[in-house]
C-alpha atoms as a PDB file:
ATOM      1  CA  UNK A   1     -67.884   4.125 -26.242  1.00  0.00           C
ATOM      2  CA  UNK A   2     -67.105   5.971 -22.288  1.00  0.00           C
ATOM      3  CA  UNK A   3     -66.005   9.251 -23.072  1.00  0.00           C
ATOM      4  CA  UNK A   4     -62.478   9.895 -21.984  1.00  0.00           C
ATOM      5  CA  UNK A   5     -61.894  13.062 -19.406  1.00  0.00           C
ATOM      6  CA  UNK A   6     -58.433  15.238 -18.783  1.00  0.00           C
ATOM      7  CA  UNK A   7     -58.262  16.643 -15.479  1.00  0.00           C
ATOM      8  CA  UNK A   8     -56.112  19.310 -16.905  1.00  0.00           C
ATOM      9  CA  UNK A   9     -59.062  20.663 -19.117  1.00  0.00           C
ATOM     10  CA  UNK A  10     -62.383  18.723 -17.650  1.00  0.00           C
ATOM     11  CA  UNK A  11     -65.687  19.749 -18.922  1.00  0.00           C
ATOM     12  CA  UNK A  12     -67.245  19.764 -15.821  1.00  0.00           C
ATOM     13  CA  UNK A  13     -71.048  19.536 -17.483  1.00  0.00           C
ATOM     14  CA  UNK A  14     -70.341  16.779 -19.404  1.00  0.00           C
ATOM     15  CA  UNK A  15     -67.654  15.128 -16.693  1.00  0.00           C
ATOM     16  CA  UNK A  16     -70.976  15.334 -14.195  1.00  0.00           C
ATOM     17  CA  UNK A  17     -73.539  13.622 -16.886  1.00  0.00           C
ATOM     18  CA  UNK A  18     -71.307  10.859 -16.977  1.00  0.00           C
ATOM     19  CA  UNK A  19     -71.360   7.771 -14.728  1.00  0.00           C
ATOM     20  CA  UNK A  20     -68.130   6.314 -12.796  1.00  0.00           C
ATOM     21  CA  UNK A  21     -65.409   8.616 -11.733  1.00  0.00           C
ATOM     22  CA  UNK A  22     -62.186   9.823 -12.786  1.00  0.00           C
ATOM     23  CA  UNK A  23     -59.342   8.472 -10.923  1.00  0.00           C
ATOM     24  CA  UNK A  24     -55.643   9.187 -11.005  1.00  0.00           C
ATOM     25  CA  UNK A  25     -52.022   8.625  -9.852  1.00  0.00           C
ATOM     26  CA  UNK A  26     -49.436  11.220 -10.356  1.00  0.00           C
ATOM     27  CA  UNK A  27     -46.023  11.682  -9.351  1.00  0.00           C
ATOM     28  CA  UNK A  28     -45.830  14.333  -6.316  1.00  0.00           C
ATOM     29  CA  UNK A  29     -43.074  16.381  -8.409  1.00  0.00           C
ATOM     30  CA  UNK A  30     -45.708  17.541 -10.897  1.00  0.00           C
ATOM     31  CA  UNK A  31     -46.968  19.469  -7.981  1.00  0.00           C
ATOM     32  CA  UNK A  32     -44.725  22.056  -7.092  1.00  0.00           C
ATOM     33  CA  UNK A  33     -46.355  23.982  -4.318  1.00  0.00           C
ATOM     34  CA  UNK A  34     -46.289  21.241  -2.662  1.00  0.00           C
ATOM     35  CA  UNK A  35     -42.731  20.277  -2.845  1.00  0.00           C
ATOM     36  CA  UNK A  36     -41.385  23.029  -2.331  1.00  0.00           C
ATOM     37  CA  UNK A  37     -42.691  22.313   1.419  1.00  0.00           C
ATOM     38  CA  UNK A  38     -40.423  19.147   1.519  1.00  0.00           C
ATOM     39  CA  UNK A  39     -37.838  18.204   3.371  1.00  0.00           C
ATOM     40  CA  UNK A  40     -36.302  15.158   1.606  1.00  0.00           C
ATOM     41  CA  UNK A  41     -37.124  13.187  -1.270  1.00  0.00           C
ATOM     42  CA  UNK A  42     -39.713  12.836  -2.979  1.00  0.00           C
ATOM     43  CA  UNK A  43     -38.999  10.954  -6.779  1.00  0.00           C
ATOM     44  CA  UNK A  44     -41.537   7.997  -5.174  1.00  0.00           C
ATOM     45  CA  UNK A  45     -43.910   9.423  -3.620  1.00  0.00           C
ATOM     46  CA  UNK A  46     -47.571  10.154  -5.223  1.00  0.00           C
ATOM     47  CA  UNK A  47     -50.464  11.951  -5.330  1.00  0.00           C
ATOM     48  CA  UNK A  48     -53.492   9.486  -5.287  1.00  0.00           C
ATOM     49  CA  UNK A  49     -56.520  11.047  -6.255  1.00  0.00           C
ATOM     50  CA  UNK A  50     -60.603  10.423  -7.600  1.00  0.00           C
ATOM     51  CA  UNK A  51     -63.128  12.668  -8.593  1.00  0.00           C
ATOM     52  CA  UNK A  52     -66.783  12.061  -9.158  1.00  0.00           C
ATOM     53  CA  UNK A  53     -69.286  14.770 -10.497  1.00  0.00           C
ATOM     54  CA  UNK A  54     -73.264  14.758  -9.933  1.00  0.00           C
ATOM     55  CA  UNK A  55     -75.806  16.457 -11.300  1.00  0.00           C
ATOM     56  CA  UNK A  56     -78.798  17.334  -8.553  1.00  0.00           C
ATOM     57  CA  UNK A  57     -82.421  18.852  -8.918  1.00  0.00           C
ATOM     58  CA  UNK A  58     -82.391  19.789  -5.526  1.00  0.00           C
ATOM     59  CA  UNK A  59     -84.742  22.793  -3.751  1.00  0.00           C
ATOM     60  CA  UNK A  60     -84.772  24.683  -7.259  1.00  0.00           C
ATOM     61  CA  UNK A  61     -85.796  23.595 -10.614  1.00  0.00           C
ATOM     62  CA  UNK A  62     -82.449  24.301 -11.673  1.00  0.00           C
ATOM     63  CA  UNK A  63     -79.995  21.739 -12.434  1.00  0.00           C
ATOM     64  CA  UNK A  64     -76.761  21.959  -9.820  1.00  0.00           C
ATOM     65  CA  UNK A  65     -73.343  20.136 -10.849  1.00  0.00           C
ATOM     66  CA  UNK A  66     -71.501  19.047  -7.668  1.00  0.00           C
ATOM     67  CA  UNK A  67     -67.733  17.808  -7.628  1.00  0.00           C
ATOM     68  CA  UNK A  68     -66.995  15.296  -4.841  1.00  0.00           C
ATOM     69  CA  UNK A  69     -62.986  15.618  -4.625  1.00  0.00           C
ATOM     70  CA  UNK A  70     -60.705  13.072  -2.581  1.00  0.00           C
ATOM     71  CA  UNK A  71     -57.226  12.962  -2.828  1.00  0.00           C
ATOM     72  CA  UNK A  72     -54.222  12.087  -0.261  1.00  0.00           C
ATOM     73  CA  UNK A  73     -50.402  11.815  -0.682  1.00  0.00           C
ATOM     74  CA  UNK A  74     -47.603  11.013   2.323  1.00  0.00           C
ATOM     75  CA  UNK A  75     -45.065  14.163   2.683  1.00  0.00           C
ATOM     76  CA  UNK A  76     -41.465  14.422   4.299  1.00  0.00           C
ATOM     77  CA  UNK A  77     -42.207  17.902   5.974  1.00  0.00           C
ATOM     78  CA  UNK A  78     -39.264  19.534   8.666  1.00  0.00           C
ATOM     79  CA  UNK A  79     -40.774  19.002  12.550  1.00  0.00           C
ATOM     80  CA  UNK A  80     -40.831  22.441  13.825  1.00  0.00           C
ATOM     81  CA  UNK A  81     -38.950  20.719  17.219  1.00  0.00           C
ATOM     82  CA  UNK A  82     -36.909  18.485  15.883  1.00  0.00           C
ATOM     83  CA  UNK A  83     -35.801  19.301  12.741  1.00  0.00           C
ATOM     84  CA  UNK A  84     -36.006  16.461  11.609  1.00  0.00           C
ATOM     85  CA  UNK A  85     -37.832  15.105   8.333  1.00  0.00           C
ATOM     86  CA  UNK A  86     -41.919  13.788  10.125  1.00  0.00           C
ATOM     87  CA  UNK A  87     -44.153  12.175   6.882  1.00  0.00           C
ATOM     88  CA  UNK A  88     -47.537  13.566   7.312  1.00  0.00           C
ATOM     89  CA  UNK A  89     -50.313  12.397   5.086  1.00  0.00           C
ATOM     90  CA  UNK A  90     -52.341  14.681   3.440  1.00  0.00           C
ATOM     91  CA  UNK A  91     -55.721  14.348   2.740  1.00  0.00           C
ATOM     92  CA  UNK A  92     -59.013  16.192   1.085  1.00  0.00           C
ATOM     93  CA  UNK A  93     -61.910  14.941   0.865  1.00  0.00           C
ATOM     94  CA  UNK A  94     -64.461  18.071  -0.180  1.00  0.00           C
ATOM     95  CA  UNK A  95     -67.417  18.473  -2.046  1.00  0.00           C
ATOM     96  CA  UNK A  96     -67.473  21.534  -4.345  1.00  0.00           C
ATOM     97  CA  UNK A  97     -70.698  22.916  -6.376  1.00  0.00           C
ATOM     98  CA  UNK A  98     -70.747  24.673  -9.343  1.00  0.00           C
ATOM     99  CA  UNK A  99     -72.268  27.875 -10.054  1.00  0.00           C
ATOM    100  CA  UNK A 100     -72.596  30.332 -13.294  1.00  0.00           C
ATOM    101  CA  UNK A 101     -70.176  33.036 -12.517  1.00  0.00           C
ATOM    102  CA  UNK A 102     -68.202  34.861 -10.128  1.00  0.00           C
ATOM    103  CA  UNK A 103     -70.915  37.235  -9.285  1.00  0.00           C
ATOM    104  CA  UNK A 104     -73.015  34.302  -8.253  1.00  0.00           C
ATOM    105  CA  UNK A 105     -70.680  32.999  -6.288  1.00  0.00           C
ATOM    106  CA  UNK A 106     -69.962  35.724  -4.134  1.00  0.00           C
ATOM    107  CA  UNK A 107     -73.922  36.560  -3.512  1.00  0.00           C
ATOM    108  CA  UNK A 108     -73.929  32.929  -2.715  1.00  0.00           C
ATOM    109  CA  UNK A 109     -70.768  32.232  -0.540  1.00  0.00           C
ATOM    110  CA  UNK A 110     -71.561  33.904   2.411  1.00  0.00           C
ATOM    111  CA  UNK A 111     -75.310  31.695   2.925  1.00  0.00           C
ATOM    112  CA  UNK A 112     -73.809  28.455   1.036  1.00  0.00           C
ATOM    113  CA  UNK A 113     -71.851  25.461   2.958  1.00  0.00           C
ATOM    114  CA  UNK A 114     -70.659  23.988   0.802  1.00  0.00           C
ATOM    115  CA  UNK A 115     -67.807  25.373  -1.063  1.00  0.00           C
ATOM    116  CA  UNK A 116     -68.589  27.072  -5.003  1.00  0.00           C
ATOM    117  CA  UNK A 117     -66.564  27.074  -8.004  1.00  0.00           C
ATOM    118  CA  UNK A 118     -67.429  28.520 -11.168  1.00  0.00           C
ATOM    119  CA  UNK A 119     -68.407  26.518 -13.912  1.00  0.00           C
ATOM    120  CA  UNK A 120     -66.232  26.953 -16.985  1.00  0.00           C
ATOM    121  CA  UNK A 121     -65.832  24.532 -20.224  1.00  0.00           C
ATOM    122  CA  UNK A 122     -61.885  24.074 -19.646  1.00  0.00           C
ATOM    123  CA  UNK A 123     -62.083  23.080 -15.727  1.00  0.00           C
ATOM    124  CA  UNK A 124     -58.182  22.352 -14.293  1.00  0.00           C
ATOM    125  CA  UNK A 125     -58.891  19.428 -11.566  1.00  0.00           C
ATOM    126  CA  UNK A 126     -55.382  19.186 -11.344  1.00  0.00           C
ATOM    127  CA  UNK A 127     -54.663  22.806 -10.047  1.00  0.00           C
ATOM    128  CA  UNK A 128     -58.093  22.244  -7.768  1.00  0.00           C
ATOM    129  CA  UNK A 129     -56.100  18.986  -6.130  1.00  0.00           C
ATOM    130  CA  UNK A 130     -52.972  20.896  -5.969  1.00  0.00           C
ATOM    131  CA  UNK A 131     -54.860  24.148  -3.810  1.00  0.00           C
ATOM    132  CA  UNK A 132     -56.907  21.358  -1.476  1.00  0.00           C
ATOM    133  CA  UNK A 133     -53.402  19.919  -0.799  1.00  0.00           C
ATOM    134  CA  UNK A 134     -52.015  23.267  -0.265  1.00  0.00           C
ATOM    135  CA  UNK A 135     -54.494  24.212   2.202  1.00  0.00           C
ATOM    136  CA  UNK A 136     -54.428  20.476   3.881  1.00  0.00           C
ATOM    137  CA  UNK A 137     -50.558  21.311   5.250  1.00  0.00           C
ATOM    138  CA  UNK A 138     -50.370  21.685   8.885  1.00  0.00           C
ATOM    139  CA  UNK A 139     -49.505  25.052  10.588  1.00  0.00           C
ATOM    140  CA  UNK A 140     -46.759  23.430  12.541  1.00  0.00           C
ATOM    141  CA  UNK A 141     -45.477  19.513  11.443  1.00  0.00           C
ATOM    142  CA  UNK A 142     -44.111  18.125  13.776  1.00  0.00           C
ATOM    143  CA  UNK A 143     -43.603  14.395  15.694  1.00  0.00           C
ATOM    144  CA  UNK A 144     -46.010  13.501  18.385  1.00  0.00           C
ATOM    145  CA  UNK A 145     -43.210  12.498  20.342  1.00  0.00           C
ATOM    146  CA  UNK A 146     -39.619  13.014  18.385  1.00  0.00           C
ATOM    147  CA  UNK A 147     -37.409  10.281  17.771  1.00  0.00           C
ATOM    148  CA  UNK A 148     -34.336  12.396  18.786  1.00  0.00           C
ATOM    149  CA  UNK A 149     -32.783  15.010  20.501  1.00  0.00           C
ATOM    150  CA  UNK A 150     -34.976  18.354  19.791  1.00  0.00           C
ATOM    151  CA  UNK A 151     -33.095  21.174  18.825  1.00  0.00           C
ATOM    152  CA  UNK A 152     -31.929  22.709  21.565  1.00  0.00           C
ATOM    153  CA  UNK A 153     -29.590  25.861  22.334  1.00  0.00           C
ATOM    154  CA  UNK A 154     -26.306  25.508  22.372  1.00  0.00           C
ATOM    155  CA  UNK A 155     -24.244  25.059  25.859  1.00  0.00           C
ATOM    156  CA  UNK A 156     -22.995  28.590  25.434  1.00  0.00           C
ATOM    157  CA  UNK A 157     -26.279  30.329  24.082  1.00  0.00           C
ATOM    158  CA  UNK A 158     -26.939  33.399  25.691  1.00  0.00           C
ATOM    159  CA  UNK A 159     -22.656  34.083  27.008  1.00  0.00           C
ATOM    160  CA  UNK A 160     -22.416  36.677  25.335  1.00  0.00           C
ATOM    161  CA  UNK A 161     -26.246  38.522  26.222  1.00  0.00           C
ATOM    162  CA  UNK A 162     -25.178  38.098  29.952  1.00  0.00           C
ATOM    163  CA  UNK A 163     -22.000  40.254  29.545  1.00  0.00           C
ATOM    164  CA  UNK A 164     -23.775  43.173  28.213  1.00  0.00           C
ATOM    165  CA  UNK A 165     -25.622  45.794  30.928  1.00  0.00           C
ATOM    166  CA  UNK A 166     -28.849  45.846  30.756  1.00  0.00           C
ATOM    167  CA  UNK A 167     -29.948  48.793  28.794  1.00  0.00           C
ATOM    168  CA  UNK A 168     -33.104  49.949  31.441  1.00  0.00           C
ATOM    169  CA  UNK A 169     -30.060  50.121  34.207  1.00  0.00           C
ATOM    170  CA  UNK A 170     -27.735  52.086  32.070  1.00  0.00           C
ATOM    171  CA  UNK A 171     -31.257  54.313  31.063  1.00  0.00           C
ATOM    172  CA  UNK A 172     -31.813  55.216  34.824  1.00  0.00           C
ATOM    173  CA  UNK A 173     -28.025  55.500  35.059  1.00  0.00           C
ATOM    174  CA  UNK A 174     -27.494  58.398  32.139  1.00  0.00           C
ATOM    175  CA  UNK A 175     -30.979  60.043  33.549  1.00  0.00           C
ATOM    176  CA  UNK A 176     -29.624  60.225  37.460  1.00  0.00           C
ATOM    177  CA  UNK A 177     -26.523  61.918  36.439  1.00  0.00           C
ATOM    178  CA  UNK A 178     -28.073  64.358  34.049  1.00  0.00           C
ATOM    179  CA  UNK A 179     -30.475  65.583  36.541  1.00  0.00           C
ATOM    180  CA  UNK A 180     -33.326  63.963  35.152  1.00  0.00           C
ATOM    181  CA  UNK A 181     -34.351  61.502  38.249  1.00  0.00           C
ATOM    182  CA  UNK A 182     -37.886  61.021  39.096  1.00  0.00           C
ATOM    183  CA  UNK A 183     -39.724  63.581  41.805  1.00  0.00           C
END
């Protein structure tokens, strides 16, 4: 009988002995970071995910358990020229390894490419997933070339700036008549 895994509480030890990986489908809702970067629906859309853990001998005689993590999911974000909803696709695709502690993992971090997690007995792959998708957002969504008119200002933006003075000319003003003019 194949052991069944939860990604909410994976043994990561036993998840990495194991052959085949763990694959998934959940709705994007259940991942609220995430939505709360949307801008319009998103009841259909889902995170598709896999995960498949390793255990290497490699360069110490130490056993290493690796994570190989790929997930991806389409998301209505707001174009930052537009303003108008642009679907970007996320993706991660990362390999993780697992070390003892968090004291490890700092002294190791620093000389280490790969990125390090600690190893615990209740592992939560779906909060990993969720943080890769986090940091996957863009800085700036937007279209490559937008399907509308990009927000511009309005007709009379700016009116009412050009009927004030301009406070450097009413500066030198109040300093000429106080006596206070340059030498």
């Amino acid at each position: 009988m194949e052991k069944e895994f939860a990604p909410v509480r994976l043994d990561i030890r036993a998840f990495a002995q194991s052959p085949g990986p763990l694959v998934g489908r959940e709705p994007l809702a259940r991942f609220a970071r995430i939505t709360a970067e949307c801008h319009g629906p998103v009841d259909a859309l889902a995170v598709v995910w896999s995960a498949r853990g390793e255990i290497r001998a490699e360069q110490t005689p130490l056993e290493q358990i690796w994570l190989h993590l790929h997930a991806e999911v389409p998301v209505p974000l707001a174009c930052q020229r537009c303003l108008d909803v642009v679907d970007v696709r996320l993706q991660v695709d990362r390999t993780f390894r697992f070390v003892a502690d968090e004291d490890t993992a700092a002294a190791q971090d620093d000389d280490s490419d790969e990125d390090l997690l600690v190893l615990g007995d209740d592992f939560n792959l779906h909060e990993l997933i969720e943080d890769e998708l986090v940091l996957a957002l863009p800085m700036i969504a937007r279209h490559a070339s937008c399907p509308g008119a990009t927000a511009a200002p309005q007709p009379d933006f700016g009116v009412a700036v050009a009927g004030r003075p301009n406070p450097f000319a009413a500066l030198a003003e109040l300093k000429s008549g106080a006596g206070l003019g340059t030498k």
